[in-house]
N, C-alpha and C. Protein backbone atom coordinates (compact mmCIF):
# COMPACT_ATOMS: atom_id res chain seq x y z
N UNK A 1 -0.03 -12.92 9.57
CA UNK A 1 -0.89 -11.83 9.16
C UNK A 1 -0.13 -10.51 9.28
N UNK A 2 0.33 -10.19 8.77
CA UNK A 2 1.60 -8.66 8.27
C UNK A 2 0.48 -7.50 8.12
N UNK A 3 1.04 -6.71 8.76
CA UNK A 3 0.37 -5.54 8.92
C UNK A 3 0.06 -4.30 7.35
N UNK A 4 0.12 -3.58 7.07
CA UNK A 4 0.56 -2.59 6.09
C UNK A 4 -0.10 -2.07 7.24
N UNK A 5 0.84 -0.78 7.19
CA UNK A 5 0.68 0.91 7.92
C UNK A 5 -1.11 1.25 7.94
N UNK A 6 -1.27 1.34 6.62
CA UNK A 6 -2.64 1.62 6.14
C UNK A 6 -3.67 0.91 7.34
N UNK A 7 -3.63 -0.55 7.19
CA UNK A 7 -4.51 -1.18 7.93
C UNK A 7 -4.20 -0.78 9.49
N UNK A 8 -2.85 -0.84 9.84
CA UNK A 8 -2.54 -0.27 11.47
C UNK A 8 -3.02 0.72 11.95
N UNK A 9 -3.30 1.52 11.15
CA UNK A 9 -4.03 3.22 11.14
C UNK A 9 -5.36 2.42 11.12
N UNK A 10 -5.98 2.03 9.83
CA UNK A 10 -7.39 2.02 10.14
C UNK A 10 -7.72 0.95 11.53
N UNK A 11 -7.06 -0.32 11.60
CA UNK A 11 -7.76 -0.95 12.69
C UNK A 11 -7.37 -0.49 14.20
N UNK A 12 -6.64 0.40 14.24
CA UNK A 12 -6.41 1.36 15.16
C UNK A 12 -7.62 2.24 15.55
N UNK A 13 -7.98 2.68 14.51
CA UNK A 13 -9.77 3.63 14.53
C UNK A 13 -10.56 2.56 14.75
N UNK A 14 -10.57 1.87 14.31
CA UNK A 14 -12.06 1.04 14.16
C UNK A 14 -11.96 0.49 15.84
N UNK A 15 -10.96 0.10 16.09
CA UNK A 15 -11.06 -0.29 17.99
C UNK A 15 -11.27 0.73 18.70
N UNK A 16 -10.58 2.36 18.04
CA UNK A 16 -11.47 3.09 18.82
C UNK A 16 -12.37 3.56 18.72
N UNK A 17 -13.72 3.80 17.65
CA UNK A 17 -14.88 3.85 17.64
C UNK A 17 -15.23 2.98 18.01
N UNK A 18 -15.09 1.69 17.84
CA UNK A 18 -15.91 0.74 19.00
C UNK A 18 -15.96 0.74 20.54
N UNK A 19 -14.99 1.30 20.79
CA UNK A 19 -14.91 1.60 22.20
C UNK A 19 -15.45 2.92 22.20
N UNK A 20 -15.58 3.97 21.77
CA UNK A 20 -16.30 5.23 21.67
C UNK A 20 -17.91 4.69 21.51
N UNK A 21 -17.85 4.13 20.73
CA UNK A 21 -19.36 3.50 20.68
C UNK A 21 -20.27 2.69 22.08
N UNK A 22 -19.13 2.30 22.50
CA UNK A 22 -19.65 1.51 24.05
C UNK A 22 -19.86 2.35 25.00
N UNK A 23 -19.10 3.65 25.14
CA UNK A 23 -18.91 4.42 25.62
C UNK A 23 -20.50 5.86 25.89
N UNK A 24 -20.49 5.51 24.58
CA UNK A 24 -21.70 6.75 24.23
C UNK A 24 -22.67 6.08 24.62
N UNK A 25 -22.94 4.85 24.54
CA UNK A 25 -24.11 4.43 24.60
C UNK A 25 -24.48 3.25 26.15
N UNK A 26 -23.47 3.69 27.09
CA UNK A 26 -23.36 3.47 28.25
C UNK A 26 -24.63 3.54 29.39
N UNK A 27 -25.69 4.69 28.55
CA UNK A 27 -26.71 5.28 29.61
C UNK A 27 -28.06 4.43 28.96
N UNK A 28 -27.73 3.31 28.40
CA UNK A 28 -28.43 2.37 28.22
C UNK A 28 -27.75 0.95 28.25
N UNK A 29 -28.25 0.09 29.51
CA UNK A 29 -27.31 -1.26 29.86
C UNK A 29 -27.44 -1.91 29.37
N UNK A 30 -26.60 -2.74 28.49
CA UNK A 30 -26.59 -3.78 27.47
C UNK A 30 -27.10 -3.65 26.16
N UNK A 31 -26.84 -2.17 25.43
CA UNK A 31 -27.46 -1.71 24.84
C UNK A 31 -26.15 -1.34 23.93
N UNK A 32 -25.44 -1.41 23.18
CA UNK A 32 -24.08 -1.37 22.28
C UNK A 32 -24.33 -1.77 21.03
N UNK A 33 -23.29 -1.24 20.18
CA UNK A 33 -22.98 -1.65 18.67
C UNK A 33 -21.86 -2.69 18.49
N UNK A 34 -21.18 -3.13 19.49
CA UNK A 34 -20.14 -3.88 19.52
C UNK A 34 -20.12 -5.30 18.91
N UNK A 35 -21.27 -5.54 19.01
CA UNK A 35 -21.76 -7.16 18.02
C UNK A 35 -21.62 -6.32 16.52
N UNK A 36 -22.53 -5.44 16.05
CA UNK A 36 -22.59 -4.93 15.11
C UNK A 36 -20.99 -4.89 14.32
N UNK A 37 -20.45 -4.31 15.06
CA UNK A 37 -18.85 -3.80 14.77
C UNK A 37 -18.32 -5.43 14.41
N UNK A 38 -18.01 -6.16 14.90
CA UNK A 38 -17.65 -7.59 15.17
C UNK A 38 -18.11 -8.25 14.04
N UNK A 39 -19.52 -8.33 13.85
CA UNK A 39 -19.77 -9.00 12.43
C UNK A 39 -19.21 -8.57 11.44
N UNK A 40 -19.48 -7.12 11.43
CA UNK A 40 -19.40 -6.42 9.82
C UNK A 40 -18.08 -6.05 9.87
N UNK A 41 -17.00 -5.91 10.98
CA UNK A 41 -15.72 -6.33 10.37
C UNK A 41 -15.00 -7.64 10.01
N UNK A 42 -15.58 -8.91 10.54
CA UNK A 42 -15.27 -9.90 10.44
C UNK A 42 -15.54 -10.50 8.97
N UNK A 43 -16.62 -10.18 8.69
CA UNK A 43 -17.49 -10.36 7.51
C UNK A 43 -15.90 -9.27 6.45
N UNK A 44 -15.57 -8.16 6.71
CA UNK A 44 -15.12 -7.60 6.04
C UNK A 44 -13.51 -8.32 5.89
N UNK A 45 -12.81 -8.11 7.10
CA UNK A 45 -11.20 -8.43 7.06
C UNK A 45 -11.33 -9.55 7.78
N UNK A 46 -11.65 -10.57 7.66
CA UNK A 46 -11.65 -11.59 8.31
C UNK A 46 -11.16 -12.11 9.24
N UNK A 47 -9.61 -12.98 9.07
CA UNK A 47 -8.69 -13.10 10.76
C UNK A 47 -8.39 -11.42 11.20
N UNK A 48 -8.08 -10.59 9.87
CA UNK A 48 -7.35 -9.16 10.74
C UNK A 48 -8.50 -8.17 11.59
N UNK A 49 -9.84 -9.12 11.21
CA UNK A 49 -10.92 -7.91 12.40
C UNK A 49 -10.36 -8.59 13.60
N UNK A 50 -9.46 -9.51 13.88
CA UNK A 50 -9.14 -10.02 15.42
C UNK A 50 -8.21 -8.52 15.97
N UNK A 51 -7.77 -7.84 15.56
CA UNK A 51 -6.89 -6.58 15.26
C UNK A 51 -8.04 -5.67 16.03
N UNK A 52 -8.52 -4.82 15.25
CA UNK A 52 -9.63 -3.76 16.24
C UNK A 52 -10.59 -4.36 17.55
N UNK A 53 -10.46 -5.71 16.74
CA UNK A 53 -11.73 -6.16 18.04
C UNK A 53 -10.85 -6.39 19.24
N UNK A 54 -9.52 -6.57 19.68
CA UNK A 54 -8.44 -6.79 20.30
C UNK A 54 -8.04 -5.13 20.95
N UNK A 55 -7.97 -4.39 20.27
CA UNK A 55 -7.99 -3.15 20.80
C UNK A 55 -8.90 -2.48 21.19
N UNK A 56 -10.52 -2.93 20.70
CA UNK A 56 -11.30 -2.65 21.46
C UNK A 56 -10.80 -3.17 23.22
N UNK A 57 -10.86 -4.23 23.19
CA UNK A 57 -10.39 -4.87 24.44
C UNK A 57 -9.47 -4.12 25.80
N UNK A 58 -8.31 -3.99 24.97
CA UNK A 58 -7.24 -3.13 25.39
C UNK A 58 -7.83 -2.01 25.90
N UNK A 59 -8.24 -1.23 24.95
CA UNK A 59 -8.56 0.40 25.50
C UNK A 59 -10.44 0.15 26.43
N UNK A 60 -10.96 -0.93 26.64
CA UNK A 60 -11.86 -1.12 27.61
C UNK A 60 -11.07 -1.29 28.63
N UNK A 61 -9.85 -2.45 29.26
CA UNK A 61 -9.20 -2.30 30.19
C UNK A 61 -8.26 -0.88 30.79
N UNK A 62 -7.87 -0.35 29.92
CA UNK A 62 -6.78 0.66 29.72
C UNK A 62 -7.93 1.64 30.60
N UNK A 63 -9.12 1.75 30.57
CA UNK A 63 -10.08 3.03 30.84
C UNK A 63 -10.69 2.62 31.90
N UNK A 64 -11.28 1.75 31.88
CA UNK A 64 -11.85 1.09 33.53
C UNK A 64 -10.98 0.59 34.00
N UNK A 65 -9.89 -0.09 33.84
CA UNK A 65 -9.20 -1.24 34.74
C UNK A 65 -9.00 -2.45 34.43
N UNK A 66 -7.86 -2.64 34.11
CA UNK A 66 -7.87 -4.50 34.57
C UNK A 66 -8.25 -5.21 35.32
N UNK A 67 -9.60 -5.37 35.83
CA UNK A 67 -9.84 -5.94 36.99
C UNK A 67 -10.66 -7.34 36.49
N UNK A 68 -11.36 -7.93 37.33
CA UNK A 68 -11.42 -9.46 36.85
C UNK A 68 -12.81 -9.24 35.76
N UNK A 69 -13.31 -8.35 35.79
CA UNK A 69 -14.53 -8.24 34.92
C UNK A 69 -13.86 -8.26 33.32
N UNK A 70 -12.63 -7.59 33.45
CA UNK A 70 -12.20 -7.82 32.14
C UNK A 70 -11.62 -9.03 31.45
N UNK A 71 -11.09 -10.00 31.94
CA UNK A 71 -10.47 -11.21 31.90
C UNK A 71 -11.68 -12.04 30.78
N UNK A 72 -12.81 -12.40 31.29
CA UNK A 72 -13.37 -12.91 30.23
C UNK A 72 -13.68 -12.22 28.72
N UNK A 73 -13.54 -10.91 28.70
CA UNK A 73 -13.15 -9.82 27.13
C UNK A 73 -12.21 -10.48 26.57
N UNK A 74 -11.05 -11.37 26.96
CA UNK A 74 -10.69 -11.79 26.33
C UNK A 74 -10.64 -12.60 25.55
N UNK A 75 -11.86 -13.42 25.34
CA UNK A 75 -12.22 -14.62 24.87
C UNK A 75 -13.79 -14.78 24.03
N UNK A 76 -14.54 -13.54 25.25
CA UNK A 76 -16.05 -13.48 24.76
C UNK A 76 -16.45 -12.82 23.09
N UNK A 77 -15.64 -12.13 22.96
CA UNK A 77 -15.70 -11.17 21.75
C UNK A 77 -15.50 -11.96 20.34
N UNK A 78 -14.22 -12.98 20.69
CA UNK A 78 -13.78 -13.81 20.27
C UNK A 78 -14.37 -14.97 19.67
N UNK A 79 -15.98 -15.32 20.57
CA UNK A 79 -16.42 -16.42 20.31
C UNK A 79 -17.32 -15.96 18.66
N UNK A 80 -18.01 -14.54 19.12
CA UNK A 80 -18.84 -14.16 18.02
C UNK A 80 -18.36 -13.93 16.58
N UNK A 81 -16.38 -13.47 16.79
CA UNK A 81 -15.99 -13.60 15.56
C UNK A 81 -16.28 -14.98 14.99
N UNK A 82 -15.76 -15.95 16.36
CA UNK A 82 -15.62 -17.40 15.25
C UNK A 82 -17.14 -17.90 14.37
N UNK A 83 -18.12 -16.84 15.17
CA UNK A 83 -19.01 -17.80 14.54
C UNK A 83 -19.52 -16.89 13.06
N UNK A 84 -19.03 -15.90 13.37
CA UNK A 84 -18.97 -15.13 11.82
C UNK A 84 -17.92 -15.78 10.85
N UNK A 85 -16.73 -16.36 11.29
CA UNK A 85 -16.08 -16.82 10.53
C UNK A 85 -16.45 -18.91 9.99
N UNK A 86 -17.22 -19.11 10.52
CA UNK A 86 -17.97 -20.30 10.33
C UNK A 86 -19.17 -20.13 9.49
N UNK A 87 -19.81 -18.48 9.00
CA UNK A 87 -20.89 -18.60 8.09
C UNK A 87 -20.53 -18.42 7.11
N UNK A 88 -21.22 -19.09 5.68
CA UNK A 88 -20.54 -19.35 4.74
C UNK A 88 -20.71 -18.21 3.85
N UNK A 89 -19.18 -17.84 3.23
CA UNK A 89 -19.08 -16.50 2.57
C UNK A 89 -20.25 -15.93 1.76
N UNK A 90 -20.85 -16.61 0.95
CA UNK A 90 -21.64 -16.58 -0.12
C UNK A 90 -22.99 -16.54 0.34
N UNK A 91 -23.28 -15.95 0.77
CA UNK A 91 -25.19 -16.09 1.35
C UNK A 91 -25.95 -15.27 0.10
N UNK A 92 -27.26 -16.06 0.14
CA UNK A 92 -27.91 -14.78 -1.45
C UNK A 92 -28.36 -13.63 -0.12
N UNK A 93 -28.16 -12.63 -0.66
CA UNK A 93 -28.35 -11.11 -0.35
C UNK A 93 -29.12 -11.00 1.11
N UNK A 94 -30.54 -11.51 0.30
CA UNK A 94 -31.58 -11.17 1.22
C UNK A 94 -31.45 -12.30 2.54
N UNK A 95 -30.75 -13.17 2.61
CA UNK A 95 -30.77 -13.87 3.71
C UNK A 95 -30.00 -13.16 4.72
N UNK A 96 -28.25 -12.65 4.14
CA UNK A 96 -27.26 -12.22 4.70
C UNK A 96 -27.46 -11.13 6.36
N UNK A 97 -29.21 -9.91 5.62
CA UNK A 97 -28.71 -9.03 7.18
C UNK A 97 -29.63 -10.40 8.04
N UNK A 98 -30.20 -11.14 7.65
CA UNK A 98 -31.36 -11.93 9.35
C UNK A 98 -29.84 -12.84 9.69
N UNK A 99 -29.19 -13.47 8.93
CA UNK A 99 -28.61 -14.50 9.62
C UNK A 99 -27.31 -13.77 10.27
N UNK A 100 -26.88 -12.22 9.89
CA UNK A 100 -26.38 -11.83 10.55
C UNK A 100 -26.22 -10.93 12.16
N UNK A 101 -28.09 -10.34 11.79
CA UNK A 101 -28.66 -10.21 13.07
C UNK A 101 -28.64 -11.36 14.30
N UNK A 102 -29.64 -12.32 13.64
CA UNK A 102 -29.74 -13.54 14.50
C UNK A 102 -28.55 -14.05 15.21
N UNK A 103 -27.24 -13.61 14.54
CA UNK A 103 -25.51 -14.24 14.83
C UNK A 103 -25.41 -13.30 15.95
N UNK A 104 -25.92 -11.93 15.55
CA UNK A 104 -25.52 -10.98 16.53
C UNK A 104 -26.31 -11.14 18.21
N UNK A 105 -27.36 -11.34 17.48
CA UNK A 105 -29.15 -11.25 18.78
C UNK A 105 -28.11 -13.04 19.79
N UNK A 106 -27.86 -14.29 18.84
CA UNK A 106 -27.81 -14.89 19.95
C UNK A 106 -26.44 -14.83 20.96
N UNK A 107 -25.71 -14.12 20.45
CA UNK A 107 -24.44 -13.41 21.19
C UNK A 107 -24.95 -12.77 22.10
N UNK A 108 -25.72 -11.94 22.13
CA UNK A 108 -26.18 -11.13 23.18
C UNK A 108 -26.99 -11.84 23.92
N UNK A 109 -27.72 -12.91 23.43
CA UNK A 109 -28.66 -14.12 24.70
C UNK A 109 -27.69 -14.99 25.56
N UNK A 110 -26.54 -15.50 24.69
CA UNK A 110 -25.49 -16.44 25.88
C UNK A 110 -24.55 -14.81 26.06
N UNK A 111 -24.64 -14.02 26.49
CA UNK A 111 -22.89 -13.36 26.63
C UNK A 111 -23.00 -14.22 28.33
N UNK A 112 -24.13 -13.77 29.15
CA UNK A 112 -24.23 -14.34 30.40
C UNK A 112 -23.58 -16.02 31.06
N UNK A 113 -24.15 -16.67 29.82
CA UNK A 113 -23.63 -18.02 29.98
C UNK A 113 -22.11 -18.27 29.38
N UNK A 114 -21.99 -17.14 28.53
CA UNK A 114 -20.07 -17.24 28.13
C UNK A 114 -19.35 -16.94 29.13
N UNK A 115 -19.99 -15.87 29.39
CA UNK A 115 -19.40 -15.41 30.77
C UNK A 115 -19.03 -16.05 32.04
N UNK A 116 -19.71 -16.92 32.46
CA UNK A 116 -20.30 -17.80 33.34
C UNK A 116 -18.95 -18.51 33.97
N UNK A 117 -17.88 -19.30 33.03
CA UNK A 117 -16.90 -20.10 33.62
C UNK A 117 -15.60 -19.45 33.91
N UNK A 118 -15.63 -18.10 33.18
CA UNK A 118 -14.84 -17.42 33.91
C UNK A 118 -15.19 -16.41 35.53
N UNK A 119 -16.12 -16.60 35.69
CA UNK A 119 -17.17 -15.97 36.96
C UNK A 119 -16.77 -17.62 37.64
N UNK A 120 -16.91 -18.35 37.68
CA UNK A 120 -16.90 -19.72 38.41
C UNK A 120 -15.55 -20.14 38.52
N UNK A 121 -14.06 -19.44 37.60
CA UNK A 121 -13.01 -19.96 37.78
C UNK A 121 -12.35 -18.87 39.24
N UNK A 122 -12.54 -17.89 38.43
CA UNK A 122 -12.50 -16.54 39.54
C UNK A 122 -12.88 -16.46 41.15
N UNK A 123 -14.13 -17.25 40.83
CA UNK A 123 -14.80 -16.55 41.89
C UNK A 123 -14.76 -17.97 43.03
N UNK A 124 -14.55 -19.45 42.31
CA UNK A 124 -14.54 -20.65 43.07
C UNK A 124 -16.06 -21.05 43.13
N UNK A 125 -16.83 -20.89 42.13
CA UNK A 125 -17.98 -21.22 42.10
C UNK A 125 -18.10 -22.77 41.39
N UNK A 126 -19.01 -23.40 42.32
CA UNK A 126 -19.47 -24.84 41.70
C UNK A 126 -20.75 -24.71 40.61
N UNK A 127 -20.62 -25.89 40.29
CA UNK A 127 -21.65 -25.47 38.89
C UNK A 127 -22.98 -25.25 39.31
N UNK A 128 -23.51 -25.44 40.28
CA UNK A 128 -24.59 -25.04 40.54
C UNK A 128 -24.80 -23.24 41.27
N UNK A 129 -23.43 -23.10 41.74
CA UNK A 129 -23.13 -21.32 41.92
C UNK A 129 -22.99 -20.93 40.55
N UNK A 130 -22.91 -21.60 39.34
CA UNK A 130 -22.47 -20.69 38.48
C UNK A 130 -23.85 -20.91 37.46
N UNK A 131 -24.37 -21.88 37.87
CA UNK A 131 -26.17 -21.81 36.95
C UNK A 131 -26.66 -20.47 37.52
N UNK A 132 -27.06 -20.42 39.15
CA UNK A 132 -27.80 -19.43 39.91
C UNK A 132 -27.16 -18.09 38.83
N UNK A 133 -25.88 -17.96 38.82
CA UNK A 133 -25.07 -16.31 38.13
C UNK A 133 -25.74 -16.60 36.68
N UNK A 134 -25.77 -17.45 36.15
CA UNK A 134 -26.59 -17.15 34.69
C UNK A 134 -27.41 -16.93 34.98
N UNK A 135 -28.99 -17.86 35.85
CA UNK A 135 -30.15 -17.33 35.89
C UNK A 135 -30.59 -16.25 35.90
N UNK A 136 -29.77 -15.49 36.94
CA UNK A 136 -30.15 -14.02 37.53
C UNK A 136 -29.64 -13.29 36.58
N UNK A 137 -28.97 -13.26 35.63
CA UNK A 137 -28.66 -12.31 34.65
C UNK A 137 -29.27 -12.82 33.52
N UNK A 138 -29.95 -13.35 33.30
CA UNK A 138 -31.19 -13.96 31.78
C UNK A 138 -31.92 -12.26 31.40
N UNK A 139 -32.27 -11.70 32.65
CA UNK A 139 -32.71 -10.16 32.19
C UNK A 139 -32.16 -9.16 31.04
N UNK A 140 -31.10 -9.29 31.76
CA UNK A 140 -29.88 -8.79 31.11
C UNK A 140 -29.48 -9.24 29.64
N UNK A 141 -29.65 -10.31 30.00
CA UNK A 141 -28.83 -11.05 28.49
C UNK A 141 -30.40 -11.29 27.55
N UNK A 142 -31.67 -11.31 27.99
CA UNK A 142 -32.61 -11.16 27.23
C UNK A 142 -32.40 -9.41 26.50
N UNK A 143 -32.37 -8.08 27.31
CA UNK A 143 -31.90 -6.94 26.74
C UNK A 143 -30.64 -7.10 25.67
N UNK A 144 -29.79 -7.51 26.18
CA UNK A 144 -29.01 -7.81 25.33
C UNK A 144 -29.41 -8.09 24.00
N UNK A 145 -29.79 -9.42 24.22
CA UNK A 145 -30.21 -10.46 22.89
C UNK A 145 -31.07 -9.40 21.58
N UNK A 146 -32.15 -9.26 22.46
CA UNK A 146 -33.06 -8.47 21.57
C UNK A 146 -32.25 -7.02 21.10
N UNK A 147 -31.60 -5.93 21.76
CA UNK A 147 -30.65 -4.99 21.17
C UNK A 147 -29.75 -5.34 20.20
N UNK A 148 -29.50 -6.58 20.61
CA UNK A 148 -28.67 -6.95 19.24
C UNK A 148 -28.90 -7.18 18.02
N UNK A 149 -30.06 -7.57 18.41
CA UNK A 149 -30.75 -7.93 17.09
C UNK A 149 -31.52 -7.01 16.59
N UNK A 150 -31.89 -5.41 16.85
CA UNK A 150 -32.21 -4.60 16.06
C UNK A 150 -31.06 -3.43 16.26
N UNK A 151 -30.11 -3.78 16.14
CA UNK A 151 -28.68 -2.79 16.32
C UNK A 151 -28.47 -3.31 15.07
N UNK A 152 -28.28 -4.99 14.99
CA UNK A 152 -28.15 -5.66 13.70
C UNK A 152 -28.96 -4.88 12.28
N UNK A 153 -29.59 -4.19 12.33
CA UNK A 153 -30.24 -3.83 11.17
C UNK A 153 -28.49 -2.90 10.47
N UNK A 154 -27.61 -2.37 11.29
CA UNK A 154 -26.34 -1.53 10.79
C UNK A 154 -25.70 -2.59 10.14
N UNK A 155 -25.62 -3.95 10.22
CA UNK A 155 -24.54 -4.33 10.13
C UNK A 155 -24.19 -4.64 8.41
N UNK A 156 -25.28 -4.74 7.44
CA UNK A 156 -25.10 -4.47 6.25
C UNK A 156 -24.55 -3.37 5.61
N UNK A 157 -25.33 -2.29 6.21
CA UNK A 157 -24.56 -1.30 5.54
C UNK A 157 -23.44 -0.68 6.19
N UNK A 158 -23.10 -1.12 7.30
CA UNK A 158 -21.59 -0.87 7.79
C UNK A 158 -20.80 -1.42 6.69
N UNK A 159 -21.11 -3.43 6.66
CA UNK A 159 -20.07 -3.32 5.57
C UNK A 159 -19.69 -3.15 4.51
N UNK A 160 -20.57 -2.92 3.75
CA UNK A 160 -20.35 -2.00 2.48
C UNK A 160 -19.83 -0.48 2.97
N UNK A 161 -20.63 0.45 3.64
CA UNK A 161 -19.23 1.14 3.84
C UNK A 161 -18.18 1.07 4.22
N UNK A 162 -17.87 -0.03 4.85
CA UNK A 162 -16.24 -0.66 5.13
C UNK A 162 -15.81 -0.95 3.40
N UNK A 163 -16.09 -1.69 2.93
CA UNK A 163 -16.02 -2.31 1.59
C UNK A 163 -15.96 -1.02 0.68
N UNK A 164 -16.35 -0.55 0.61
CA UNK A 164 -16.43 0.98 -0.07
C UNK A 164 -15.04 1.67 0.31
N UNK A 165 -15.17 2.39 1.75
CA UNK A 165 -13.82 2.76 2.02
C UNK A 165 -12.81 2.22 1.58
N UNK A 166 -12.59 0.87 1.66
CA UNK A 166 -11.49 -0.16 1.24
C UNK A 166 -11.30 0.14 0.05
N UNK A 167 -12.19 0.12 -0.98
CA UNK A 167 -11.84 0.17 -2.19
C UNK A 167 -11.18 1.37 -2.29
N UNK A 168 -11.91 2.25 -2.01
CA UNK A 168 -11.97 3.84 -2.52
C UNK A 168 -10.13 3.89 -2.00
N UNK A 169 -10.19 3.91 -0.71
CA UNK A 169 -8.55 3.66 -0.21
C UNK A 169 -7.43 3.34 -0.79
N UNK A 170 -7.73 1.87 -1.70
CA UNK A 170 -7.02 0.78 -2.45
C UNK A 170 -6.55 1.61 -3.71
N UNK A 171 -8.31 2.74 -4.30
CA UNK A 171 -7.48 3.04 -5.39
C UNK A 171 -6.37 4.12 -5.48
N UNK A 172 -6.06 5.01 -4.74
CA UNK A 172 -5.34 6.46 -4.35
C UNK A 172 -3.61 5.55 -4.19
């Protein structure tokens, strides 16, 4: 996957508005555009949204810390691309924003349980220490779930303005 300058510049921005985006919207917990971002670039540049969503990553560690909370970022973000990259290109219109919400909403219901085996590798938890760490965060990952899924209402017209930009870009 070869870069052009162009794209290095833009997926350079796009990891950091997503991280600007996590950022701003900090004073509400579990409350982000970061699913949003994730679909509708995945949906857009397909393997190369692994690119911003990867630097999202980076500049989350780079600002808080490398510490063990970040270790599973490396993988969790990851799962929601694959499953954007498992829905099939061609959806008729009107199906495209629910099944992309719903992609987003159940990302945000397991992040807790994604989370989970890296909390149990870390921490030396048996599987029944690492059910109790999902249970108690179901709160959480219920906020989650449901934010995601009306954050999801952006993720259409993000990508058409991604798709738009692109073009508009392509032709100059």
């Amino acid at each position: 996957m070869k870069l052009t300058v162009k794209e290095i510049a833009i997926f350079g921005m796009l990891g950091g508005l997503m991280y600007a985006s996590k950022v701003l919207m900090e004073v509400l917990p579990n409350v982000h555009l970061l699913g949003v971002f994730v679909v509708a670039l995945t949906v857009v540049y397909r393997k190369k949204a692994l690119y911003p969503l990867y630097t999202y990553v980076l500049l989350n560690g780079l600002m808080a810390g490398f510490a063990t909370w970040w270790l599973p970022y490396l993988y969790l973000w990851t799962v929601l691309w694959a499953w954007v990259m498992l829905l099939p290109r061609q959806m008729p219109p009107k199906v495209r924003p629910v099944v992309y919400m719903a992609v987003c909403a159940a990302h945000g219901f397991l992040f807790g349980t994604l989370y989970a085996p890296a909390q149990a590798l870390l921490f030396g938890l048996d599987l029944r220490g690492m059910v109790a760490w999902i249970v108690a965060g179901l709160p959480w990952d219920f906020v989650h779930g449901v934010s995601n899924f009306f954050c999801g209402v952006l993720i259409c017209p993000l990508i058409a303005l991604l798709q738009n930009a692109d073009r508009y870009a392509g032709s100059r």
